[in-house]
Protein backbone atom coordinates (compact mmCIF):
# COMPACT_ATOMS: atom_id res chain seq x y z
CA UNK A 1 -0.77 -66.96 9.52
CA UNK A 2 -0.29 -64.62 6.75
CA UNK A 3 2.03 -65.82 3.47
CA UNK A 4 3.86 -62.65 2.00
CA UNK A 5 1.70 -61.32 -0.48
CA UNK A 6 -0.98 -60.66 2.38
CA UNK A 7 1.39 -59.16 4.74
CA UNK A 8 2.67 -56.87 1.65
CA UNK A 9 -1.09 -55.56 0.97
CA UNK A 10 -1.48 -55.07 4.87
CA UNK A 11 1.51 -52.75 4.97
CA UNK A 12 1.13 -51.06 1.89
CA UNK A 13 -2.46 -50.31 3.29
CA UNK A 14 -1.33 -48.84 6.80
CA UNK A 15 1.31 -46.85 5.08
CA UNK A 16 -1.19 -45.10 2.58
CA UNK A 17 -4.13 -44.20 5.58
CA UNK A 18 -1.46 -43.44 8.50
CA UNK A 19 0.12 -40.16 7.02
CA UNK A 20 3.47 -41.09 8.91
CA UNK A 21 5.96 -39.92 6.98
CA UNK A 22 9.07 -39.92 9.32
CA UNK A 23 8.21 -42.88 10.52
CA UNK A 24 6.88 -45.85 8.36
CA UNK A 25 8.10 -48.33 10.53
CA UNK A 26 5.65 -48.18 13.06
CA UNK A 27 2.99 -49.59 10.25
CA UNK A 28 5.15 -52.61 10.75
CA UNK A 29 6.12 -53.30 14.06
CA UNK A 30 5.65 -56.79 15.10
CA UNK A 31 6.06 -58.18 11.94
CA UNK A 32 8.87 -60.08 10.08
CA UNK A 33 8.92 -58.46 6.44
CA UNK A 34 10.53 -60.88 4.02
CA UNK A 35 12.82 -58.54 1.58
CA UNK A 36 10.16 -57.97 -1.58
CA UNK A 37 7.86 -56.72 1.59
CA UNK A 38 10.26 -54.33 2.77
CA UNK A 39 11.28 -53.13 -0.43
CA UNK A 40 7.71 -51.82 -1.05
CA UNK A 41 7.28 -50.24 2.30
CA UNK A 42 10.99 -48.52 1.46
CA UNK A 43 9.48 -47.59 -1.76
CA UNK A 44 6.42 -46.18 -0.30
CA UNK A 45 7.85 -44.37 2.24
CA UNK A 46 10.51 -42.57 -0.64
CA UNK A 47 7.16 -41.41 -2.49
CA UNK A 48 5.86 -39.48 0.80
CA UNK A 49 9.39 -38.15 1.48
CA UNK A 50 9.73 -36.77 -2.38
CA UNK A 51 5.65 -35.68 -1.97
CA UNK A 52 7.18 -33.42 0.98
CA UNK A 53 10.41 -32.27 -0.93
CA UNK A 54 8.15 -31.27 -4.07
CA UNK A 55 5.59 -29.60 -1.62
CA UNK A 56 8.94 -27.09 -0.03
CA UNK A 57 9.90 -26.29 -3.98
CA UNK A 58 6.53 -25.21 -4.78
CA UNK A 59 7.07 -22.93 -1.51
CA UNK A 60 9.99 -21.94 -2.68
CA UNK A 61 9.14 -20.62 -6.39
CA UNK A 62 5.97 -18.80 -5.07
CA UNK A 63 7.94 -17.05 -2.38
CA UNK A 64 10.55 -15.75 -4.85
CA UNK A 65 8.09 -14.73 -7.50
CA UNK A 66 6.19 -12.58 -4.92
CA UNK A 67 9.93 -11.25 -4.34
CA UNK A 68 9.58 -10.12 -7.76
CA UNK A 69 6.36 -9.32 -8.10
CA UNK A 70 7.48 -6.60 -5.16
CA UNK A 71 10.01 -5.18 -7.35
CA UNK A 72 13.29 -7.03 -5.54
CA UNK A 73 15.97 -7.95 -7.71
CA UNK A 74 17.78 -10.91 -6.03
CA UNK A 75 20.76 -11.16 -8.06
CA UNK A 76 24.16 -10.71 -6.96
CA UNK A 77 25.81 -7.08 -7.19
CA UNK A 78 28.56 -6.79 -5.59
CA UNK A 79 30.71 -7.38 -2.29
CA UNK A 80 31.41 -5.69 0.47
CA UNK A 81 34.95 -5.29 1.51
CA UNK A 82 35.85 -4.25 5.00
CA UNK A 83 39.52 -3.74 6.59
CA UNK A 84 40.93 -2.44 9.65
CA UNK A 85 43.95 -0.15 9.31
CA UNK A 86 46.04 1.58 11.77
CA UNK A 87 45.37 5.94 10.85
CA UNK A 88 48.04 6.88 10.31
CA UNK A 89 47.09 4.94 7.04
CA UNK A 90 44.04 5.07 6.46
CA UNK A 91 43.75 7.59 3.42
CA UNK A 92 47.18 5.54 1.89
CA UNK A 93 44.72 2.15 2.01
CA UNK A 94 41.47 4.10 1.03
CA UNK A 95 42.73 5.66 -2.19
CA UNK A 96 44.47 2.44 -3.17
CA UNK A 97 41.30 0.62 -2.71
CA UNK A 98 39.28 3.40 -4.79
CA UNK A 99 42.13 3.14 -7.28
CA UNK A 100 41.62 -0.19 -7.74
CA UNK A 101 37.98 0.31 -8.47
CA UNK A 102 36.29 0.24 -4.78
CA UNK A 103 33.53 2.43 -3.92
CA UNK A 104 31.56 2.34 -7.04
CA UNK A 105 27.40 2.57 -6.17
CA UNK A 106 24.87 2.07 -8.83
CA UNK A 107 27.21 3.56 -11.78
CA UNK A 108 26.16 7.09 -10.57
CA UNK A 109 28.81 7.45 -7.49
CA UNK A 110 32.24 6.83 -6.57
CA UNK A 111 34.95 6.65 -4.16
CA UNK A 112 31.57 5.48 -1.30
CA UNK A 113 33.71 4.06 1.73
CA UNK A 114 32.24 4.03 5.31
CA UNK A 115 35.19 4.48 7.80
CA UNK A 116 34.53 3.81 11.71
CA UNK A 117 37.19 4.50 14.34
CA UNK A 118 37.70 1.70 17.04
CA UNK A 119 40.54 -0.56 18.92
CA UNK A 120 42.61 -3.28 17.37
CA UNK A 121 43.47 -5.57 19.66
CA UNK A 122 46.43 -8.49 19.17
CA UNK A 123 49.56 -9.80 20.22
CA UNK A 124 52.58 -11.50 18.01
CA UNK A 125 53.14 -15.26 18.62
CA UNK A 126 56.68 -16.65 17.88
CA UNK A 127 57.59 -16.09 14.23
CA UNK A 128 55.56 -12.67 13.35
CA UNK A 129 57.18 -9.50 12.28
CA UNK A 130 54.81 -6.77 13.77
CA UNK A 131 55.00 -3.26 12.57
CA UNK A 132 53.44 -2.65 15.91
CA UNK A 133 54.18 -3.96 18.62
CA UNK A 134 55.88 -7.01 20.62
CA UNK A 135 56.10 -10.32 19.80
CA UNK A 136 54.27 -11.98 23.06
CA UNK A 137 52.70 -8.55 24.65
CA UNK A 138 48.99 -7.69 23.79
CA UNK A 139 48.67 -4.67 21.50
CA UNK A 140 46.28 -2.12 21.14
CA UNK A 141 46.28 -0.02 18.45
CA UNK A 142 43.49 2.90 17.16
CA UNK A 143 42.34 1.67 13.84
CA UNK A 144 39.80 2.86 11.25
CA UNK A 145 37.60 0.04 9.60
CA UNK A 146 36.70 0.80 6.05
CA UNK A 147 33.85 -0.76 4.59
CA UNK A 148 33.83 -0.24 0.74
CA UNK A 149 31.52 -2.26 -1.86
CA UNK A 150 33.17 -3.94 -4.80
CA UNK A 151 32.07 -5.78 -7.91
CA UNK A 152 32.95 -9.00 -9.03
CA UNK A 153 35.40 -8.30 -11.27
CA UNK A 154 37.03 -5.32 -9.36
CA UNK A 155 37.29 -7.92 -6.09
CA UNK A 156 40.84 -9.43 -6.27
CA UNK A 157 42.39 -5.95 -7.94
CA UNK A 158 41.32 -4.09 -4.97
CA UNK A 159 42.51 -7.03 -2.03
CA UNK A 160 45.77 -6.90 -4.14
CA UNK A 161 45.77 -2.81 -3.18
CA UNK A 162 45.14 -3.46 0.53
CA UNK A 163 47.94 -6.50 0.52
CA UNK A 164 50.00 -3.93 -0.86
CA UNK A 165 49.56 -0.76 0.81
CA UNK A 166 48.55 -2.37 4.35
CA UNK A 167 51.28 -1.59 7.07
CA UNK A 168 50.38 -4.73 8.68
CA UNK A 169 52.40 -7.80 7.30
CA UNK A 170 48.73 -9.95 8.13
CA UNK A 171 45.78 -7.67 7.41
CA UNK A 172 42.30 -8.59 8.34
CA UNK A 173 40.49 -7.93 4.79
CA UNK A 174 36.72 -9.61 5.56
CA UNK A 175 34.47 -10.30 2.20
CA UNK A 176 30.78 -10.22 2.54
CA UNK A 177 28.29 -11.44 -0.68
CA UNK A 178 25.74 -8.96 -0.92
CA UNK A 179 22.08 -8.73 -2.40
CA UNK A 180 20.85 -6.67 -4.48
CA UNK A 181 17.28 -5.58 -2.89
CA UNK A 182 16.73 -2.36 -4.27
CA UNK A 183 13.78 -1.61 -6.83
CA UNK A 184 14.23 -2.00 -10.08
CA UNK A 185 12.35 1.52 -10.72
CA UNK A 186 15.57 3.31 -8.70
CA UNK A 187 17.72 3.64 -5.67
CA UNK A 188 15.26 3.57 -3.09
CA UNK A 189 11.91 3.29 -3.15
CA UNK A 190 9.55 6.19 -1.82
CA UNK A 191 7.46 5.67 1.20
CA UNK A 192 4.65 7.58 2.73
CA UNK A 193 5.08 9.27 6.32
CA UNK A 194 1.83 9.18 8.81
CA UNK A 195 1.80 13.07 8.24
CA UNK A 196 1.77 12.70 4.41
CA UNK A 197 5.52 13.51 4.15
CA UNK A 198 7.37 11.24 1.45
CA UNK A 199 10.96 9.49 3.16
CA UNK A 200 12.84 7.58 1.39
C-alpha cells in the first residue's frame, strides 16, 4: 500500500506526461488523495491552465501587431447614430442632428448622413400618447432611417437634438461603437484591378 508521499510523486508524475489539461482527474481515479495530495494535483493542474491562458495572449499581441503592421488603426473614432423618423420630418431631425455636430468624416467633410426609406411598424399599449396613431391598433407609418456618425464628445449633444426635435414622444435612436480601420496613409487605401485599373 502506498503512504502519501508515494501516492503524491505518482500523481504529480501522471499529471506532467498525460498532457490532460481539462481533465486532471482522470490521473487519479481510483485513488483516495489525502488533502496535501490534492492540493498539488490542484496546483499542477492551475500551472497547465495559466500555460494555456499565456499561450492565447501571445496569440493575441501577434495578431494585433500584424493589424498594425498592415496599416489598421484600431482605436475608437466615433459612433454611429441611426434613427427612424416619420418624413414629414426628416430634414427638421437631420439638420438638428448636423447642428449638433453629426455628420463630421475625417475633419475634411460634413453634414455625411445616409437616409433609407422603409415602414415603421407599432402599436400604443395603455398609457402612450402617439402622435400617430391609436392606442391598441397596429400602425404603419413611412419613415426615413438616418444613419449619421458622431464623435465622442458630440454623442449626447446630438441624442439631445433628436429627443428634441423627434415627433415621436419614444424615438428609436440606436448607438453603434465603431472602428477605425482605415490606413493611416489616407481615406482609403488604393487597390489594383485585374486590368491594371486602380479602385479604391
Amino acid at each position: 500500500m502506498l503512504n502519501s508521499g508515494e501516492i503524491r510523486f505518482f500523481v504529480v508524475e501522471r499529471l506532467q506526461t498525460s498532457g490532460d489539461l481539462l481533465s486532471p482527474d482522470r490521473a487519479c481515479v481510483g485513488m483516495r488523495l489525502d488533502p496535501p495530495t490534492f492540493l498539488t494535483c490542484a496546483i499542477i493542474h492551475a500551472a497547465k491552465v495559466t500555460t494555456f491562458c499565456c499561450y492565447l495572449l501571445r496569440l493575441s499581441t501577434v495578431l494585433y501587431c500584424f493589424l498594425l503592421h498592415r496599416g489598421l488603426s484600431m482605436s475608437v473614432a466615433s459612433y454611429k447614430v441611426v434613427t427612424t423618423v416619420p418624413t414629414s420630418h426628416t430634414e427638421i431631425v437631420l439638420n438638428a442632428i448636423i447642428a449638433a455636430g453629426g455628420g463630421h468624416f475625417d475633419d475634411r467633410y460634413d453634414s455625411v448622413a445616409f437616409i433609407e426609406r422603409g415602414e415603421g411598424h407599432f402599436r400604443p399599449l395603455a398609457g402612450a400618447n402617439p402622435q400617430i396613431g391609436t392606442v391598441g391598433k397596429i400602425e404603419k407609418v413611412v419613415e426615413d432611417k438616418i444613419s449619421v456618425s458622431v464623435t465622442n464628445e458630440k454623442l449626447q449633444g446630438v441624442v439631445n437634438a433628436i429627443y428634441t426635435t423627434h415627433p415621436y414622444e419614444a424615438p428609436v435612436i440606436d448607438v453603434h461603437l465603431l472602428i477605425d480601420t482605415r490606413p493611416t496613409a489616407g481615406i482609403l487605401r488604393t487597390h489594383s484591378a485585374p486590368n491594371g485599373n486602380k479602385i479604391s
